[in-house]
PDB file of N, CA and C in Angstrom:
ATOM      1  N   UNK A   1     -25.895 -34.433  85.110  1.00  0.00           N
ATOM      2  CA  UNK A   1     -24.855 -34.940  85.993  1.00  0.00           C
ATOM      3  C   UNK A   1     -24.476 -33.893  87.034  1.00  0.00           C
ATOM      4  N   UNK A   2     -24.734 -32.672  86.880  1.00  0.00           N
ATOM      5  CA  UNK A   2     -24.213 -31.623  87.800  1.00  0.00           C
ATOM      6  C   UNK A   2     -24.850 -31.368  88.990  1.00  0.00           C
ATOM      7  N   UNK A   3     -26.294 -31.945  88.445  1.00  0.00           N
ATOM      8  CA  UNK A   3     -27.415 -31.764  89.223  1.00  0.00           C
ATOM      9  C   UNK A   3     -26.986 -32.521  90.892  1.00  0.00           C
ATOM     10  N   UNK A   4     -26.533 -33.862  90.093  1.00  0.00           N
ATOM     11  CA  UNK A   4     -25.975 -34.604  90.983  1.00  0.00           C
ATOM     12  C   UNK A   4     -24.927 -34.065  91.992  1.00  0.00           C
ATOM     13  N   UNK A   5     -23.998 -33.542  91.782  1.00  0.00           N
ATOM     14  CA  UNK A   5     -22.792 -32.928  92.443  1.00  0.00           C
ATOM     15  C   UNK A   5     -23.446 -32.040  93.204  1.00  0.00           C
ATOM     16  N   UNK A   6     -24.233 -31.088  92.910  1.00  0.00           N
ATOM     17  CA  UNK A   6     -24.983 -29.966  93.846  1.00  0.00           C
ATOM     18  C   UNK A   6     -25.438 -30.854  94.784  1.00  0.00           C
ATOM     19  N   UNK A   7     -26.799 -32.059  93.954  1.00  0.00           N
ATOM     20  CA  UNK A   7     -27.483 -32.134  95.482  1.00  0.00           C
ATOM     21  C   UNK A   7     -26.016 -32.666  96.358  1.00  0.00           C
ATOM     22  N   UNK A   8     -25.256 -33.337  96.030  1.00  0.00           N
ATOM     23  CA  UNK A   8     -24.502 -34.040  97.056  1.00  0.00           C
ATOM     24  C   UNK A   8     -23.764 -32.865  97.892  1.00  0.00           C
ATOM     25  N   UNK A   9     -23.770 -31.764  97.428  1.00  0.00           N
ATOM     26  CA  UNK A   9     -22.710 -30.955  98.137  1.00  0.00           C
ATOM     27  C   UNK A   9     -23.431 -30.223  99.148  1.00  0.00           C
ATOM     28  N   UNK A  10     -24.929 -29.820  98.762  1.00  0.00           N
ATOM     29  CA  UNK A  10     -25.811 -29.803  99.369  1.00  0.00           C
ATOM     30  C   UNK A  10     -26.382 -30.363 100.296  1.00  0.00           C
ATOM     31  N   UNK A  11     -26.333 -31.443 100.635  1.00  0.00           N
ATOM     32  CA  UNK A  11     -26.880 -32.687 101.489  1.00  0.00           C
ATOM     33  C   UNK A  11     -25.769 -32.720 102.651  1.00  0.00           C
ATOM     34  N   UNK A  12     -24.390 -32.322 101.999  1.00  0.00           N
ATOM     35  CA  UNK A  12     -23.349 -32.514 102.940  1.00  0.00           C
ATOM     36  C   UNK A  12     -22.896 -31.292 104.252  1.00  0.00           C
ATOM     37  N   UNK A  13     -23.218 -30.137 103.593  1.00  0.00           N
ATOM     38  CA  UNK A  13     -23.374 -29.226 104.259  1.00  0.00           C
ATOM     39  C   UNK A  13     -24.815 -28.601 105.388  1.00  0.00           C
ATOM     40  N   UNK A  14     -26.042 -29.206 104.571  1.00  0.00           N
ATOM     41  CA  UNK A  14     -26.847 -29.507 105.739  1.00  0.00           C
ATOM     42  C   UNK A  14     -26.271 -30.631 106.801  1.00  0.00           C
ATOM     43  N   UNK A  15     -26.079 -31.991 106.596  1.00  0.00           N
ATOM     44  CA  UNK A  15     -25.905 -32.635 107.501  1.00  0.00           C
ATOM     45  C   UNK A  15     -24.686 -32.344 108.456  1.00  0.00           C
ATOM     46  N   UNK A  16     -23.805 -31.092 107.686  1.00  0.00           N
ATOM     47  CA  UNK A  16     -22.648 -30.945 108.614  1.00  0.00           C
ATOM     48  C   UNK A  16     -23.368 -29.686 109.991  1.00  0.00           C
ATOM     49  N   UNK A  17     -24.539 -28.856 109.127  1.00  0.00           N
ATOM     50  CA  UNK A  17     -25.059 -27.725 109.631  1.00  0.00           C
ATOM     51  C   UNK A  17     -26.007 -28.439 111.037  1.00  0.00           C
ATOM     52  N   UNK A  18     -26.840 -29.098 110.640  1.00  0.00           N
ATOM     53  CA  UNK A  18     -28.206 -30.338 111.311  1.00  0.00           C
ATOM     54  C   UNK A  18     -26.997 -31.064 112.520  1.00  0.00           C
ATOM     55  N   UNK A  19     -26.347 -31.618 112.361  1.00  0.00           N
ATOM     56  CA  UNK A  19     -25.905 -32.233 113.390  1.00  0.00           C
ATOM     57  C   UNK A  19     -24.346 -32.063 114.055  1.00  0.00           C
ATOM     58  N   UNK A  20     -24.307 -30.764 113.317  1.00  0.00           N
ATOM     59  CA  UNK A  20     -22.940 -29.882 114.243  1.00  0.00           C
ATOM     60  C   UNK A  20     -21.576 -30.480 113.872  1.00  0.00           C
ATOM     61  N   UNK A  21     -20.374 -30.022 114.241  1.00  0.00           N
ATOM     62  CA  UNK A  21     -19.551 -30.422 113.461  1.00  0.00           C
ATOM     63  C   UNK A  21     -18.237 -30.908 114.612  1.00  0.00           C
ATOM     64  N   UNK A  22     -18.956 -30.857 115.930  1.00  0.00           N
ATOM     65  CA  UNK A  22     -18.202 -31.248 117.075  1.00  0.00           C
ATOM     66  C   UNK A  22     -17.527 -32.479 117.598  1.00  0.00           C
ATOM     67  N   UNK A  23     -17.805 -33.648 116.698  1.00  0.00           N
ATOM     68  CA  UNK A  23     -17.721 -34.641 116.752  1.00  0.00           C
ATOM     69  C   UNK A  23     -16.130 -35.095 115.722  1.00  0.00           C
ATOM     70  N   UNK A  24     -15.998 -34.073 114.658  1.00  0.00           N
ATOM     71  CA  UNK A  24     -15.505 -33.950 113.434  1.00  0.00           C
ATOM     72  C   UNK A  24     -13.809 -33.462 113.782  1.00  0.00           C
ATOM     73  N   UNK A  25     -12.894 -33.980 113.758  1.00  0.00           N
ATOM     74  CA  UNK A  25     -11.500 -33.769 114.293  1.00  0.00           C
ATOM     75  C   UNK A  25     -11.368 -32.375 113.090  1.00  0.00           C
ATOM     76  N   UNK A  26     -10.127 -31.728 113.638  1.00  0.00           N
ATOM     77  CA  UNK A  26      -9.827 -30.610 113.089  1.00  0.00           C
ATOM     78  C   UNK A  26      -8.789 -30.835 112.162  1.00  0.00           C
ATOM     79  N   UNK A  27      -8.698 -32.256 111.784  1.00  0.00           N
ATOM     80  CA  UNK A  27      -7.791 -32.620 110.742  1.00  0.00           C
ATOM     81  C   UNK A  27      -8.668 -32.347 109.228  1.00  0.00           C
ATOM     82  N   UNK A  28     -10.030 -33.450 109.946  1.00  0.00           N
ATOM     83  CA  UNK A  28     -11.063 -33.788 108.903  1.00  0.00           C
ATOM     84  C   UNK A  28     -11.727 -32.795 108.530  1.00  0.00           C
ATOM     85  N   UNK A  29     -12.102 -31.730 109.421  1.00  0.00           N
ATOM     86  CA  UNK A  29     -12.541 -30.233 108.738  1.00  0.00           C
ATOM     87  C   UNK A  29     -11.628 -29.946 107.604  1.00  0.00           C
ATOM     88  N   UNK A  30     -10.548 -29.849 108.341  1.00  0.00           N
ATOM     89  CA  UNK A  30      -9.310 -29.245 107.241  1.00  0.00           C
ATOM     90  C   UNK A  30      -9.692 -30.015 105.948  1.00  0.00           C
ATOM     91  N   UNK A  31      -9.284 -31.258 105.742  1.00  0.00           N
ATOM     92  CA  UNK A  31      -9.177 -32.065 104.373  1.00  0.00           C
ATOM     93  C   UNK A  31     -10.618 -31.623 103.761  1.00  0.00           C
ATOM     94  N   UNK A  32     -11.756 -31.922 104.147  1.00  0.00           N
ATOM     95  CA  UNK A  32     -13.067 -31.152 103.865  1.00  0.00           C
ATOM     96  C   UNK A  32     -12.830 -30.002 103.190  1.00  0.00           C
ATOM     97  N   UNK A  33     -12.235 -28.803 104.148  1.00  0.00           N
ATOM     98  CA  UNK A  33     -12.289 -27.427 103.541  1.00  0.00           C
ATOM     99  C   UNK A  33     -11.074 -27.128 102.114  1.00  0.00           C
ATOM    100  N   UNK A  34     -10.232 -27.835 102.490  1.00  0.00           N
ATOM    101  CA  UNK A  34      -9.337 -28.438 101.392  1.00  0.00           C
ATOM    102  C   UNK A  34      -9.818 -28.646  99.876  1.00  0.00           C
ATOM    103  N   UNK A  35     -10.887 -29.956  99.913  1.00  0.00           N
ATOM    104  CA  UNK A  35     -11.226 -30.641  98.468  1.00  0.00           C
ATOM    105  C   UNK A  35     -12.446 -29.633  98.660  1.00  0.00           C
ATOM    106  N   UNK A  36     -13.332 -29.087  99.433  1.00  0.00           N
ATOM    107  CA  UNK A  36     -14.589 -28.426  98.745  1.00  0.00           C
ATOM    108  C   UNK A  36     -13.406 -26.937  98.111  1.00  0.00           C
ATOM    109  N   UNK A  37     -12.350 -26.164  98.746  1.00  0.00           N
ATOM    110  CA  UNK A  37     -11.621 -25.133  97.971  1.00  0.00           C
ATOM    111  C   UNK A  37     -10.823 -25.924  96.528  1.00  0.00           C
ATOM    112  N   UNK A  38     -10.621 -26.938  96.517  1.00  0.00           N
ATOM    113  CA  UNK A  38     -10.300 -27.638  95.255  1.00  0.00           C
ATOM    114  C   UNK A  38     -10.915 -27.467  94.293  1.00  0.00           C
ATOM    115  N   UNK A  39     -12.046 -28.033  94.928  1.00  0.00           N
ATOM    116  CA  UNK A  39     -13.757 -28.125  93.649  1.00  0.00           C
ATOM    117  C   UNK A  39     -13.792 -26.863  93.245  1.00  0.00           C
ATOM    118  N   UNK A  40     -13.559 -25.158  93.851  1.00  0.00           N
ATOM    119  CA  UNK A  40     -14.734 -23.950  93.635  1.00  0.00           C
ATOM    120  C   UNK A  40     -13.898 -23.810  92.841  1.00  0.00           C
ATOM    121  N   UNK A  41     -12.344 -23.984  92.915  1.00  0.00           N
ATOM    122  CA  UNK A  41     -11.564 -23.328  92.291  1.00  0.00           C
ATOM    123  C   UNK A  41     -11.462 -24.273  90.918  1.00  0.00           C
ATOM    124  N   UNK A  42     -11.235 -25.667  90.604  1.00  0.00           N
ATOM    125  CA  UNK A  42     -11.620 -25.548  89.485  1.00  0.00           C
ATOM    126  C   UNK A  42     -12.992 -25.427  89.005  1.00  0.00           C
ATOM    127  N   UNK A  43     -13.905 -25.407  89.625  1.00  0.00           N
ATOM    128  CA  UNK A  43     -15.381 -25.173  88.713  1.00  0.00           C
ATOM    129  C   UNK A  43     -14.901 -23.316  88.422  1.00  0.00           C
ATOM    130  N   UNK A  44     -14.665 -22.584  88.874  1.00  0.00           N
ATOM    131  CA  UNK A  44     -14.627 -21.187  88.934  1.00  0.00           C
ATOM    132  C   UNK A  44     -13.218 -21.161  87.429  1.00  0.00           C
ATOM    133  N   UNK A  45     -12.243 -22.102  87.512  1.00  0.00           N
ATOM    134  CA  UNK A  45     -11.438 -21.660  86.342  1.00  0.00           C
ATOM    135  C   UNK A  45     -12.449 -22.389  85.551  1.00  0.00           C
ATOM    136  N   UNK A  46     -12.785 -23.232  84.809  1.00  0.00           N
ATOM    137  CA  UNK A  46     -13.767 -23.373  83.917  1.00  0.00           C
ATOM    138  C   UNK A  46     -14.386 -22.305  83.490  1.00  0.00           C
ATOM    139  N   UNK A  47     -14.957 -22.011  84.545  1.00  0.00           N
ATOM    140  CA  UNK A  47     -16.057 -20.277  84.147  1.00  0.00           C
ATOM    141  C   UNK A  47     -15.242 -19.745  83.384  1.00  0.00           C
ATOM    142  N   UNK A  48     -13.890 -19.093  84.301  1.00  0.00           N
ATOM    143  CA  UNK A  48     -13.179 -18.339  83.344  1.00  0.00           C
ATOM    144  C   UNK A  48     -12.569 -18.591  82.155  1.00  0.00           C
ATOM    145  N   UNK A  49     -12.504 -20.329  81.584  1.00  0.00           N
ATOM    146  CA  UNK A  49     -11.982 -20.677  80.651  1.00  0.00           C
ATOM    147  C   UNK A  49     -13.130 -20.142  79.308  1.00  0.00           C
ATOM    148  N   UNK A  50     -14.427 -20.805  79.988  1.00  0.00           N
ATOM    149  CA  UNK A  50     -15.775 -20.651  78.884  1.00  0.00           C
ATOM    150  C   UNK A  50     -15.830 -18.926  78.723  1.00  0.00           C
ATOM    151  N   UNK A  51     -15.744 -18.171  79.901  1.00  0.00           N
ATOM    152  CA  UNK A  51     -15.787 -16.963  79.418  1.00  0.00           C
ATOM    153  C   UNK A  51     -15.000 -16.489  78.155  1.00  0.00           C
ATOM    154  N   UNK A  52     -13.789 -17.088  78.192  1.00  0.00           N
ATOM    155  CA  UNK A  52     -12.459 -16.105  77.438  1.00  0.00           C
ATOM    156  C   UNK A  52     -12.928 -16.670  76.133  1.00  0.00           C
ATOM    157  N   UNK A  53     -13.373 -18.322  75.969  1.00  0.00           N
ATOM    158  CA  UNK A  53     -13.650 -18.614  74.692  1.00  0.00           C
ATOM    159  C   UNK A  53     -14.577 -17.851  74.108  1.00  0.00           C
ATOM    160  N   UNK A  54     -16.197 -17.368  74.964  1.00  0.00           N
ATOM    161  CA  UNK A  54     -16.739 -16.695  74.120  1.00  0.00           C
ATOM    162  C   UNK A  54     -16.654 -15.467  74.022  1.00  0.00           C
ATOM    163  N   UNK A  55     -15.577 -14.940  74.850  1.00  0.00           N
ATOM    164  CA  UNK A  55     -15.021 -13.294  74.013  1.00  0.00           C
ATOM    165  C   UNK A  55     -14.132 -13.110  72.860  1.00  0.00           C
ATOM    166  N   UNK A  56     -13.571 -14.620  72.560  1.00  0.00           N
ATOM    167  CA  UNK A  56     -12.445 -14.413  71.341  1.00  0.00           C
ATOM    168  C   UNK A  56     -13.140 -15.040  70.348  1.00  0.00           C
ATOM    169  N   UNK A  57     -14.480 -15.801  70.752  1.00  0.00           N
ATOM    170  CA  UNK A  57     -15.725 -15.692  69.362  1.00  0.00           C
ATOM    171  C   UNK A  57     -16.467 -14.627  69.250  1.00  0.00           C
ATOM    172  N   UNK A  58     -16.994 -14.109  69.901  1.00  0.00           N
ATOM    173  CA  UNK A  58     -17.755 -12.854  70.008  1.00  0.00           C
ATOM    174  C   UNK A  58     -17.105 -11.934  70.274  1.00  0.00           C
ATOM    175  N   UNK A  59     -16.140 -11.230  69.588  1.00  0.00           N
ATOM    176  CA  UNK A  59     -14.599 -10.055  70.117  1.00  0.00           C
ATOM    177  C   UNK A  59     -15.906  -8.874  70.390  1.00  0.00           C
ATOM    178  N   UNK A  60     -15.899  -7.844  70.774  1.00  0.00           N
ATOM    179  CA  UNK A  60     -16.690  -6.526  70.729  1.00  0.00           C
ATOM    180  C   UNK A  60     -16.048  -5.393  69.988  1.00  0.00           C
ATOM    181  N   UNK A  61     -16.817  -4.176  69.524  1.00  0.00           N
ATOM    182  CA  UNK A  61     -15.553  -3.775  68.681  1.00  0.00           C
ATOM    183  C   UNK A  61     -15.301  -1.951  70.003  1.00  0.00           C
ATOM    184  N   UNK A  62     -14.016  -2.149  69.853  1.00  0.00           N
ATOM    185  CA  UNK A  62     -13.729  -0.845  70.882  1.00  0.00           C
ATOM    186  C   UNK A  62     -14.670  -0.082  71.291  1.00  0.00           C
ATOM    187  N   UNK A  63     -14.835   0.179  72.774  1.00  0.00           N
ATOM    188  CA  UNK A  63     -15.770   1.191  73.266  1.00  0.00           C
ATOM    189  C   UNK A  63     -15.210   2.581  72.965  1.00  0.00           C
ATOM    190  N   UNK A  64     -14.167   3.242  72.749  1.00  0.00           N
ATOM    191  CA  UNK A  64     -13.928   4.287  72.212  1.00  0.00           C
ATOM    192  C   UNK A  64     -13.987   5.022  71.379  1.00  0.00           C
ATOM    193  N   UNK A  65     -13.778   6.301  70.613  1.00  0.00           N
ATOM    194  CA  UNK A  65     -14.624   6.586  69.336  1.00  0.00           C
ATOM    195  C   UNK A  65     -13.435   6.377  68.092  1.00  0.00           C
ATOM    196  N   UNK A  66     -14.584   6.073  66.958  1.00  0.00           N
ATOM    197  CA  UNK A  66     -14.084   5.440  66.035  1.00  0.00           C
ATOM    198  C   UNK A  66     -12.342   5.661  65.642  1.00  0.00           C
ATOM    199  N   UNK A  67     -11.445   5.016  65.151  1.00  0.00           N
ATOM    200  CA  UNK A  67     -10.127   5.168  64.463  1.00  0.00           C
ATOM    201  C   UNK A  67      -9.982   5.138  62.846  1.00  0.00           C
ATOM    202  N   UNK A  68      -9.510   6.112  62.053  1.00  0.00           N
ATOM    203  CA  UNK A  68      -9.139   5.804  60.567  1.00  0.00           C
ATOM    204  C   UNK A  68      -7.797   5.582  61.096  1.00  0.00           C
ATOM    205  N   UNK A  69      -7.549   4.858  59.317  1.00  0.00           N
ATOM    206  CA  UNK A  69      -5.859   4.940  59.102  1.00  0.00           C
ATOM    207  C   UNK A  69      -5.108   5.774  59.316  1.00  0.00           C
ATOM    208  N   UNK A  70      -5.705   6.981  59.039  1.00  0.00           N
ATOM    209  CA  UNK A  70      -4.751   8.259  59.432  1.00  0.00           C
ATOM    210  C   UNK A  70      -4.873   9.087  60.648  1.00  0.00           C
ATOM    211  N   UNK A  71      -5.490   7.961  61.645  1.00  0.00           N
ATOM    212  CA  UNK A  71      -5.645   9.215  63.245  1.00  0.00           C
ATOM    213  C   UNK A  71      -3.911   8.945  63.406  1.00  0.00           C
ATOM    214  N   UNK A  72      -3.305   7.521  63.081  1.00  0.00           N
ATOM    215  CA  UNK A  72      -1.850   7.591  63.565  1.00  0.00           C
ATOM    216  C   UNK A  72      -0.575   8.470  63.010  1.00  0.00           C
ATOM    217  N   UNK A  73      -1.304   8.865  62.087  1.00  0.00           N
ATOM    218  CA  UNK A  73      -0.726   9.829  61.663  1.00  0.00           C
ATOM    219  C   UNK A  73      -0.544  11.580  62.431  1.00  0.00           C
ATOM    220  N   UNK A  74       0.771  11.916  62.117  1.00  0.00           N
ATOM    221  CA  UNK A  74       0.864  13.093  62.981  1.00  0.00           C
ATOM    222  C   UNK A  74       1.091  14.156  61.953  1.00  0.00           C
ATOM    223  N   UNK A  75      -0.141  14.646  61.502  1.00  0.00           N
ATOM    224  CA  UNK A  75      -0.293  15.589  60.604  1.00  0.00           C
ATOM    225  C   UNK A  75      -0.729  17.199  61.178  1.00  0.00           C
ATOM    226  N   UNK A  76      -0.056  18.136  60.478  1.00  0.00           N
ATOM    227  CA  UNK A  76       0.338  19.605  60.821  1.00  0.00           C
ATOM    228  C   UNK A  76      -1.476  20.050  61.278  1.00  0.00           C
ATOM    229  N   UNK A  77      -1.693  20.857  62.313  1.00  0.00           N
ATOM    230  CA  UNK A  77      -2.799  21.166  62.779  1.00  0.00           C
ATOM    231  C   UNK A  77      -3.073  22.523  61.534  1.00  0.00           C
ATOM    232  N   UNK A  78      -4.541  22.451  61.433  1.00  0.00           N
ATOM    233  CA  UNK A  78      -5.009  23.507  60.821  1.00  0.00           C
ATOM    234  C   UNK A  78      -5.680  24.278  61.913  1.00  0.00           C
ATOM    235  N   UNK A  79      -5.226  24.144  63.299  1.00  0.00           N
ATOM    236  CA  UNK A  79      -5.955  25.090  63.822  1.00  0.00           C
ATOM    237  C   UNK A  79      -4.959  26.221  64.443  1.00  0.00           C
ATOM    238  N   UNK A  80      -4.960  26.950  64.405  1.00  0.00           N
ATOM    239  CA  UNK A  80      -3.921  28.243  64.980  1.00  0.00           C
ATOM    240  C   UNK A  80      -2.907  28.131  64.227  1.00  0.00           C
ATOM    241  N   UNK A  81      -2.877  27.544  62.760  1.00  0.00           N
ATOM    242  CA  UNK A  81      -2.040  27.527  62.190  1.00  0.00           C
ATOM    243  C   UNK A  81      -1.479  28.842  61.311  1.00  0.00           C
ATOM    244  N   UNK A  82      -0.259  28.552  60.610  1.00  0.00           N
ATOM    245  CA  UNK A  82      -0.617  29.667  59.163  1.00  0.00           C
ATOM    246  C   UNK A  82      -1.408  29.974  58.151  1.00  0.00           C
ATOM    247  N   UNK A  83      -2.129  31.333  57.785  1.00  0.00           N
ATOM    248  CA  UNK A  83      -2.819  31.387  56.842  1.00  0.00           C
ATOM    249  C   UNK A  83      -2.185  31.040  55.334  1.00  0.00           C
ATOM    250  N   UNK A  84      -2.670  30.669  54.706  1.00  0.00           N
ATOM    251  CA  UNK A  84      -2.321  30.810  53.488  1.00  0.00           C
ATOM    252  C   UNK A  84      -2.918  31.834  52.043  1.00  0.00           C
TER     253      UNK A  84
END
C-alpha cells in the first residue's frame, strides 16, 4: 500500500516539475505545501514512534564502564591515606 502513496507523490511532483507551476494560484501552492508538510511530519513521527519502541525492547546496556553496588558508596580512599 505504501508503494502506492510514493508512486502518487511521485507522479505529482514530476507533473508539478514537467509542466511548471505558473498556472497554479499561490493559494493552491500553499494548501499543497501545507498537506505534503502534514504527510512528512506524520510519516517522520511514526519513525520516531517505531524507533522508541524498539529501544525500550532492545534497551542497550550503558556505554560507560561497568558500576557495582558499592561505586555509590563513598568509602575512605586507600590512597595517600594512613598507614596502619
Amino acid at each position: 500500500m505504501i508503494n502506492v502513496y510514493i508512486s502518487q507523490v511521485d507522479r505529482i511532483a514530476g507533473q508539478l516539475h514537467q509542466n511548471g507551476m505558473g498556472d497554479i494560484s499561490v493559494d493552491d501552492l500553499r494548501s499543497l505545501a501545507g498537506s505534503l508538510e502534514m504527510t512528512i511530519n506524520i510519516v517522520y513521527g511514526e519513525i520516531r514512534h517505531r524507533m522508541e519502541r524498539e529501544q525500550d525492547a532492545n534497551p542497550k546496556p550503558p556505554s560507560g564502564p561497568a558500576r557495582g553496588l558499592l561505586d555509590g558508596l563513598r568509602l575512605p580512599s586507600s590512597k595517600g591515606g594512613d598507614a596502619a
